[in-house]
Protein backbone atom coordinates (compact mmCIF):
# COMPACT_ATOMS: atom_id res chain seq x y z
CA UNK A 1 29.05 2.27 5.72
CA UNK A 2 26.40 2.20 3.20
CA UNK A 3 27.62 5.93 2.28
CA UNK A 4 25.43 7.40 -0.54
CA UNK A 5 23.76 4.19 -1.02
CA UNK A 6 20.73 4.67 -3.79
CA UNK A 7 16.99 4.03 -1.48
CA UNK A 8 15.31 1.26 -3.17
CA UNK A 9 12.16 2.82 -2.59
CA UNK A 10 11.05 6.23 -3.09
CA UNK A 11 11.13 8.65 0.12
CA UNK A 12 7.41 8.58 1.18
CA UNK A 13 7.09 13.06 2.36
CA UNK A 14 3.82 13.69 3.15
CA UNK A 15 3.07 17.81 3.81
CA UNK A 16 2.24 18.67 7.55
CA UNK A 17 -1.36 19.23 6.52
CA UNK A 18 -1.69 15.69 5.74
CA UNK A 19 0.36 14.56 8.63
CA UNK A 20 -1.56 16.66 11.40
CA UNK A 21 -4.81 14.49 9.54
CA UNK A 22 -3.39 11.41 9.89
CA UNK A 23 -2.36 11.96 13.32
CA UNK A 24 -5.42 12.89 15.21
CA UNK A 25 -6.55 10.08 16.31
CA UNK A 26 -3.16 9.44 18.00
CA UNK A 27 -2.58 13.18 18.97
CA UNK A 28 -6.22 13.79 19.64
CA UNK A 29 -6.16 17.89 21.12
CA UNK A 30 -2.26 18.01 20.60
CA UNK A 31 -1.21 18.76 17.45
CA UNK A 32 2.03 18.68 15.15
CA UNK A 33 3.59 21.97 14.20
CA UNK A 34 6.59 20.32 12.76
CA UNK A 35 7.96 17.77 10.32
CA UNK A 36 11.51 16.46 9.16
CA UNK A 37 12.31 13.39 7.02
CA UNK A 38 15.16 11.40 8.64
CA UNK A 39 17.94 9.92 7.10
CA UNK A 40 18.51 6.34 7.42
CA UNK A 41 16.73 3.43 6.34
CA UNK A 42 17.03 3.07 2.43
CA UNK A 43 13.45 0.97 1.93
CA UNK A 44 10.63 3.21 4.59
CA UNK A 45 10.32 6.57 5.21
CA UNK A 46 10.70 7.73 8.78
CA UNK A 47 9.88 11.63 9.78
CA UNK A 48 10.51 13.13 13.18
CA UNK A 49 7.11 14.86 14.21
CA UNK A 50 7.09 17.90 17.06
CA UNK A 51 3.88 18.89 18.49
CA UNK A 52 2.66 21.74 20.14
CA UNK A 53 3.71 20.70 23.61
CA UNK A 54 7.06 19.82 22.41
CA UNK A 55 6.54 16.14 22.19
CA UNK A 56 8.69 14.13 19.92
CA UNK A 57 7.88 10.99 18.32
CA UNK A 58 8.66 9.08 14.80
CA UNK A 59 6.03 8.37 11.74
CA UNK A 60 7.10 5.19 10.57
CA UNK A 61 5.64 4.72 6.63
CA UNK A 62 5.77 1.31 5.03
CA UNK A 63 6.16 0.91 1.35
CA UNK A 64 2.60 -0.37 -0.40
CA UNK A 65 4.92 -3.73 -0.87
CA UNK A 66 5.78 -4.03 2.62
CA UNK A 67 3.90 -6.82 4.88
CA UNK A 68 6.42 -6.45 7.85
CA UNK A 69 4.40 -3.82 9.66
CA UNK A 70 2.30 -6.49 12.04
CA UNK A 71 5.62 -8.37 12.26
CA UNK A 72 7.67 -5.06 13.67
CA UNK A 73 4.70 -3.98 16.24
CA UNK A 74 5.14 -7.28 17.43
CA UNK A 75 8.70 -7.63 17.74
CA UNK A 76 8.96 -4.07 19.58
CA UNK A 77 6.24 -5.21 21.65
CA UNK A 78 8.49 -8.52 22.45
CA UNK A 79 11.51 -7.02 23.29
CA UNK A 80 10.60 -3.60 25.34
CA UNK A 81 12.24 -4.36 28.51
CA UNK A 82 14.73 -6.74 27.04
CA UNK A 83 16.78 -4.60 24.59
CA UNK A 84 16.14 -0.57 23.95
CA UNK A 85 13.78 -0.37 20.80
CA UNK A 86 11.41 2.31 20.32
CA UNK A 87 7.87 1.63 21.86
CA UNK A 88 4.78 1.71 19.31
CA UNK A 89 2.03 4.01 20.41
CA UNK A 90 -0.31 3.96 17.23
CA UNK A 91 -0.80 1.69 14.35
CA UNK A 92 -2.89 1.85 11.03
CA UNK A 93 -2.31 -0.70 8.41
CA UNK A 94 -5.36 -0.07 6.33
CA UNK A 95 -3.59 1.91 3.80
CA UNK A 96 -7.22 3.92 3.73
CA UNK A 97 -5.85 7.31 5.71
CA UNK A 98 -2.97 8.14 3.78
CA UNK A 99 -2.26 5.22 0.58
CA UNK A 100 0.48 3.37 3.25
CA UNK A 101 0.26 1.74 6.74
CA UNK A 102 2.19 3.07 9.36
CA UNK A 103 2.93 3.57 13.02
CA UNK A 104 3.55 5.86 15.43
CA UNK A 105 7.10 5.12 17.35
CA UNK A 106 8.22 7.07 20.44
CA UNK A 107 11.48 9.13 20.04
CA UNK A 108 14.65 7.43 20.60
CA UNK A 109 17.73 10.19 22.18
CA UNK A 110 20.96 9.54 20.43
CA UNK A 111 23.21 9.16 17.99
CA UNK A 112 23.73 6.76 15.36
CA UNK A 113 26.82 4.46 16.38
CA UNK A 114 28.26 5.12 12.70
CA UNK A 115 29.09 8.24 13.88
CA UNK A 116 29.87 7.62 17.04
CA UNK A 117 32.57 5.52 15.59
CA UNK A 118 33.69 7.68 13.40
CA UNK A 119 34.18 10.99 15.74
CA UNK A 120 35.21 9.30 19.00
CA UNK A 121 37.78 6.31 18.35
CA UNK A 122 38.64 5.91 21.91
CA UNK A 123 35.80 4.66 22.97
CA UNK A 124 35.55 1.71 20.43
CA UNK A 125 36.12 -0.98 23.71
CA UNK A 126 33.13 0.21 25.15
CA UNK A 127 30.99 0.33 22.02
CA UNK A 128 32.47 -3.03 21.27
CA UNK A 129 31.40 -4.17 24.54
CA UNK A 130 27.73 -2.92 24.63
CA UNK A 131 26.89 -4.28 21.47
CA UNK A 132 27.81 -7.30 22.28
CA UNK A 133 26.13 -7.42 25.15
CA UNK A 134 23.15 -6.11 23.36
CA UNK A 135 23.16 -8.86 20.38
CA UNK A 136 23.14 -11.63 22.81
CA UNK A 137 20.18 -10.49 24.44
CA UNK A 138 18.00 -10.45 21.36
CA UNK A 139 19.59 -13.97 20.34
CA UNK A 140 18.18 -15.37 23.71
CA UNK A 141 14.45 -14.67 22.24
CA UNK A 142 13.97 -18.35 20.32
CA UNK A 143 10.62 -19.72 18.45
CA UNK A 144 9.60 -22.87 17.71
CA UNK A 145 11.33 -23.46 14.39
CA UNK A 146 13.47 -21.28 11.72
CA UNK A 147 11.94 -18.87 8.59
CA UNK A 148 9.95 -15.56 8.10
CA UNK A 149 7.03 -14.11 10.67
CA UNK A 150 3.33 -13.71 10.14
CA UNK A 151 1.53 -10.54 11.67
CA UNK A 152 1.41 -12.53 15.01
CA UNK A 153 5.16 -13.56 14.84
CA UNK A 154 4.04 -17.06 13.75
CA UNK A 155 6.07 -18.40 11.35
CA UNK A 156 4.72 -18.58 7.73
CA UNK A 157 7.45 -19.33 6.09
CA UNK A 158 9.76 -22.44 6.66
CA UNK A 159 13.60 -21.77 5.90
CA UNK A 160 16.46 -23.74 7.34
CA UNK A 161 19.84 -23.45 5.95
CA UNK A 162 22.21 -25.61 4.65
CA UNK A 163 24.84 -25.67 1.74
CA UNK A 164 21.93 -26.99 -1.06
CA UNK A 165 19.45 -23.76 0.33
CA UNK A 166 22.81 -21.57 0.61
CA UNK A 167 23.78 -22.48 -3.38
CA UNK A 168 20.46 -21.80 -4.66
CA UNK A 169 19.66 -18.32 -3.01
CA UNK A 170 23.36 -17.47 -4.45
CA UNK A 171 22.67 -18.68 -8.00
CA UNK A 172 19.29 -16.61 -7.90
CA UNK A 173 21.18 -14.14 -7.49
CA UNK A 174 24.38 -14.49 -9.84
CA UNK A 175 22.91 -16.63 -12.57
CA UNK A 176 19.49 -15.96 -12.70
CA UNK A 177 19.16 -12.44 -11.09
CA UNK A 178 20.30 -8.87 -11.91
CA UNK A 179 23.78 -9.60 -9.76
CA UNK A 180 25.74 -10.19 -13.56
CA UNK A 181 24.82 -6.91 -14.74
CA UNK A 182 26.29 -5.31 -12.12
CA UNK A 183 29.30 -7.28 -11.16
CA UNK A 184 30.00 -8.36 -14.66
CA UNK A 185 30.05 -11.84 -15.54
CA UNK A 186 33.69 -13.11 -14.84
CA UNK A 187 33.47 -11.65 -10.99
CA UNK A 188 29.91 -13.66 -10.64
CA UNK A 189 31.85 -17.02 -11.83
CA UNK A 190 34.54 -15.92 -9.41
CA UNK A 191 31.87 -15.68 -6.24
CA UNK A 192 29.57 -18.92 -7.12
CA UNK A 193 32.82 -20.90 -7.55
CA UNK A 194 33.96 -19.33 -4.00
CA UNK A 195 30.50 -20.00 -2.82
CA UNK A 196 30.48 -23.68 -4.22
CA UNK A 197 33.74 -24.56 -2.90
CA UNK A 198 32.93 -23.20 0.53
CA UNK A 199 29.30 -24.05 0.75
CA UNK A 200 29.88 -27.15 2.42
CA UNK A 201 30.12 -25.26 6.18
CA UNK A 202 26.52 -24.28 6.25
CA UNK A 203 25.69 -27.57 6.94
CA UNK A 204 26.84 -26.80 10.49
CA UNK A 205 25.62 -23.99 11.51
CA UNK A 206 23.90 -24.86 14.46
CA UNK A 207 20.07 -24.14 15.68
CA UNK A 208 18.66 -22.02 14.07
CA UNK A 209 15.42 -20.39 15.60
CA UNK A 210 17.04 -17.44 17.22
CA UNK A 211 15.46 -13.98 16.71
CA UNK A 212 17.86 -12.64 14.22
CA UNK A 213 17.67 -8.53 13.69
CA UNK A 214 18.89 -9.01 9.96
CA UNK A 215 19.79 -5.48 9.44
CA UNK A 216 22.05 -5.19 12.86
CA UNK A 217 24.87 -2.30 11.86
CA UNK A 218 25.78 0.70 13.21
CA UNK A 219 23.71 2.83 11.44
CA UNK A 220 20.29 1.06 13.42
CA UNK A 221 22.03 1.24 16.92
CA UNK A 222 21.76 4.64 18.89
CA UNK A 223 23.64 5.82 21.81
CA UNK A 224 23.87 8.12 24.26
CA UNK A 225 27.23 9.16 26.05
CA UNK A 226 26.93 11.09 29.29
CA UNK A 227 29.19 11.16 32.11
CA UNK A 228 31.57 10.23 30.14
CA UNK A 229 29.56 6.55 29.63
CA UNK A 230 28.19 5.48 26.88
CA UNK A 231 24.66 3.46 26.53
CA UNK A 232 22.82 1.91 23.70
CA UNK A 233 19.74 3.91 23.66
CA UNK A 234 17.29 2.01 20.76
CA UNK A 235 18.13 -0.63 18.24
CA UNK A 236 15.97 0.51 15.41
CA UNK A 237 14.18 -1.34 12.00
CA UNK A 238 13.05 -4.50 12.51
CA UNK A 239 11.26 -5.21 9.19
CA UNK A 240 13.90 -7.83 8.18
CA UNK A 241 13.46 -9.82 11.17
CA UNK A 242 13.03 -13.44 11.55
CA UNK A 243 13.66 -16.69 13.19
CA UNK A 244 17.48 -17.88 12.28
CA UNK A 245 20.73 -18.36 12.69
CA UNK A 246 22.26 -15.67 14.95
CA UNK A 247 25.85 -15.63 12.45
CA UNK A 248 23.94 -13.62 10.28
CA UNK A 249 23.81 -10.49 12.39
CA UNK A 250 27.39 -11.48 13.56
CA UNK A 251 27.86 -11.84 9.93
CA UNK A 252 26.11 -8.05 8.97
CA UNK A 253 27.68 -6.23 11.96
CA UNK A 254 31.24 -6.92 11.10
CA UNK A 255 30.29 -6.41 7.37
CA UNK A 256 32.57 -3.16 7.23
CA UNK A 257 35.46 -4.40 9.74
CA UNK A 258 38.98 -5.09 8.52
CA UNK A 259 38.84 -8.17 10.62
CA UNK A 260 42.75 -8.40 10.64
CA UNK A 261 43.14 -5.07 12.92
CA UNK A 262 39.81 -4.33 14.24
CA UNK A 263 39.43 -3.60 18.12
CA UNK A 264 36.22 -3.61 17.58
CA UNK A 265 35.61 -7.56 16.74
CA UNK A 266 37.62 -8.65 19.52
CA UNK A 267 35.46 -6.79 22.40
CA UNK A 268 32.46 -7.04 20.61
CA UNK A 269 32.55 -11.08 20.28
CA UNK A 270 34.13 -11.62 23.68
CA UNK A 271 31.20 -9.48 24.80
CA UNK A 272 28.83 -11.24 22.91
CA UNK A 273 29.98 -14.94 24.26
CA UNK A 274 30.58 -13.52 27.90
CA UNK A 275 26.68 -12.71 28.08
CA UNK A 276 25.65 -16.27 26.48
CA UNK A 277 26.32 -15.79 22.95
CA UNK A 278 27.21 -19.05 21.28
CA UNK A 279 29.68 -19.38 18.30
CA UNK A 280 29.86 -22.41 16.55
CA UNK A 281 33.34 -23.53 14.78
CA UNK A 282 34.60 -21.53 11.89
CA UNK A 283 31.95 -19.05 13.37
CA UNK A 284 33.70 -16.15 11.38
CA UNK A 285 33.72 -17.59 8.15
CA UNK A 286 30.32 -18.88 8.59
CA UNK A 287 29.17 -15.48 9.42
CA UNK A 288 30.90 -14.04 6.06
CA UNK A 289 29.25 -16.86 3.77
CA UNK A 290 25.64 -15.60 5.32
CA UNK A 291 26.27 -12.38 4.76
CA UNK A 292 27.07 -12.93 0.95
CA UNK A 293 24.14 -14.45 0.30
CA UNK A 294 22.26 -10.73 1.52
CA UNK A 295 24.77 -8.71 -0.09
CA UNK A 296 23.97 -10.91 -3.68
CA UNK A 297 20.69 -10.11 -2.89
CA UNK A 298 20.71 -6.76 -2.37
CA UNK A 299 22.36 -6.42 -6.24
CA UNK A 300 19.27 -8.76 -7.50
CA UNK A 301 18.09 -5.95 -8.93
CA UNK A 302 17.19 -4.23 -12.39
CA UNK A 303 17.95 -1.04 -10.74
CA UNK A 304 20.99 -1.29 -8.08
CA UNK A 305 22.22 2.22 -8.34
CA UNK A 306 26.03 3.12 -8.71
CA UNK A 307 27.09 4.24 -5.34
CA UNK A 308 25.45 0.96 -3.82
CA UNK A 309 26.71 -1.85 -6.59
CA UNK A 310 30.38 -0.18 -6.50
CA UNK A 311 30.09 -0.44 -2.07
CA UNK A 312 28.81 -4.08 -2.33
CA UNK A 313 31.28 -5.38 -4.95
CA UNK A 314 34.16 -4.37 -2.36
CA UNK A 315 32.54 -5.88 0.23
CA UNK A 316 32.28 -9.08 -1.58
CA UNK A 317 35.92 -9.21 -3.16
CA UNK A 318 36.96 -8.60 0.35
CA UNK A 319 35.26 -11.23 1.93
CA UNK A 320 37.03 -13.89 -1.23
CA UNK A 321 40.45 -11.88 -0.14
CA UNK A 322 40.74 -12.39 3.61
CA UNK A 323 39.00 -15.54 3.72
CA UNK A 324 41.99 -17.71 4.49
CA UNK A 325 43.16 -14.76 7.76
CA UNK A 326 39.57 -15.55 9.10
CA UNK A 327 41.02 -18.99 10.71
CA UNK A 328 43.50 -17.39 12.88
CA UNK A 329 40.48 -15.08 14.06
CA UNK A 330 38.24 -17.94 14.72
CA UNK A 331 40.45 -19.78 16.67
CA UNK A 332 41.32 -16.86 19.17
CA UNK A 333 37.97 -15.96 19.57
CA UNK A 334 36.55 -19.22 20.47
């Protein structure tokens, strides 16, 4: 699950002198006596800072090309009370105290649910379950119309979906992009013909002005077991959020699944529809076509890395081979 993927921009390490600087204003007579870059999260940097009273909280540094920092404050603003997310407790997006903008984000106990999958198999129901649960609560949150946030979560940029708007973010990608240098020509003609002939169902996809996550895997959900009981305990990196179609975190959570024997699908969407989730028909394959689109985007790029392009072009030839299993899927789970 994104194992060894190549960051697409450089880790952003600042030395503790600069941090405890930065930080005053926020800490004011606390201050930090110790830093640690975190892993996760392959476009900021996030470092766990400990102060001198043995508070814990995360410094959250945008890239100089990110604009999604008003967008995020605002979104974890939105949904504290609705969903776990971290709470923001600082802000500067002036890029004057250390080069970047960045916030302050209370600590979030836990472990990421990539591991949690991983280590305790058992408990894949529950986790199943909780997510589900959790996804349809953020898909309740609904704006006025579909496409990409401003600083105050207004929308600045109109996009609705269909099979013309599907076809040309794919052929930016395959013919026009970076995607042919590193899936090779013949498998590019292989995915835009898939992507042609299939195209067609993104004409019904439904409404779509639902807060989407965009990056909603199991590496940006944490939990907590105790008791024996597992919770989600934050849902974590909103930058990619916007106002969409909720298949596409349907879409990027199952990304990884062998859909044909995966627990985890089955309580997971029955979760997901039991708490108000809606699925329109052919829902699955719908959510896989959305998902291609990001995961041609993500090799639109001069410089993909190895590890990354070789992960992706699985993902993608999987997708073409178990397209046809995804009907028998859809029609249980609807």
């Amino acid at each position: 699950m994104k194992a060894g993927w190549e960051r697409s921009n450089e880790l952003i390490t600042p030395n503790i002198e600069i941090v405890r600087n930065i930080l005053k204003p926020f800490l004011k007579e606390k201050f930090v006596i110790q830093i640690q870059p975190l892993s996760g999260g392959l476009n900021n940097s996030n470092i766990k800072i400990t102060t001198n009273t043995n508070e814990r909280f995360v410094l959250r540094i945008y890239s100089k090309n990110s604009t999604s920092i008003g967008a995020e404050r605002g979104l974890l603003n939105l949904l504290k009370g609705k969903v776990p997310v971290p709470q923001v407790l600082y802000i500067d997006s002036s890029s004057s105290v250390l080069n970047y903008p960045f916030l302050i984000l209370s600590w979030v106990d836990g472990t990421q649910l990539s591991v949690m999958m991983n280590d305790n198999k058992r408990k894949i129901s529950s986790i199943g379950n909780l997510v589900g649960k959790s996804l349809s609560q953020i898909h309740k949150i609904r704006f006025p119309e579909s496409g990409f946030f401003d600083d105050s979560l207004k929308i600045n940029e109109y996009v609705e979906l269909n099979a013309t708007v599907f076809l040309m973010y794919i052929e930016e990608s395959l013919v026009q992009g970076y995607s042919d240098k590193h899936l090779g020509t013949e498998l590019c003609n292989e995915v835009l013909k898939f992507s042609q002939k299939n195209s067609h169902l993104i004409n019904q996809l439904g409404e779509q002005n639902f807060l989407v996550h965009s990056d909603f895997n199991p590496l940006n959900i944490f939990v907590e077991e105790r008791d024996s009981n597992i919770n989600i305990s934050g849902i974590l990196d909103w930058e990619y959020a916007f106002s969409g179609s909720p298949l596409i975190d349907i879409g990027n959570f199952l990304r990884y699944e062998n859909v044909n024997s995966s627990k985890l699908l089955y309580e997971f969407i029955i979760s997901y529809q039991d708490n108000g989730g809606y699925l329109p028909d052919k829902w699955l394959q719908k959510a896989r076509l959305l998902d291609l689109i990001s995961l041609c985007g993500l090799l639109d790029m001069k410089e993909c890395g190895e590890v990354k392009a070789k992960d992706i072009k699985r993902l993608i030839l999987n997708t073409m081979e178990e397209w046809d299993s995804y009907e028998t899927i859809q029609k249980v789970l609807h």
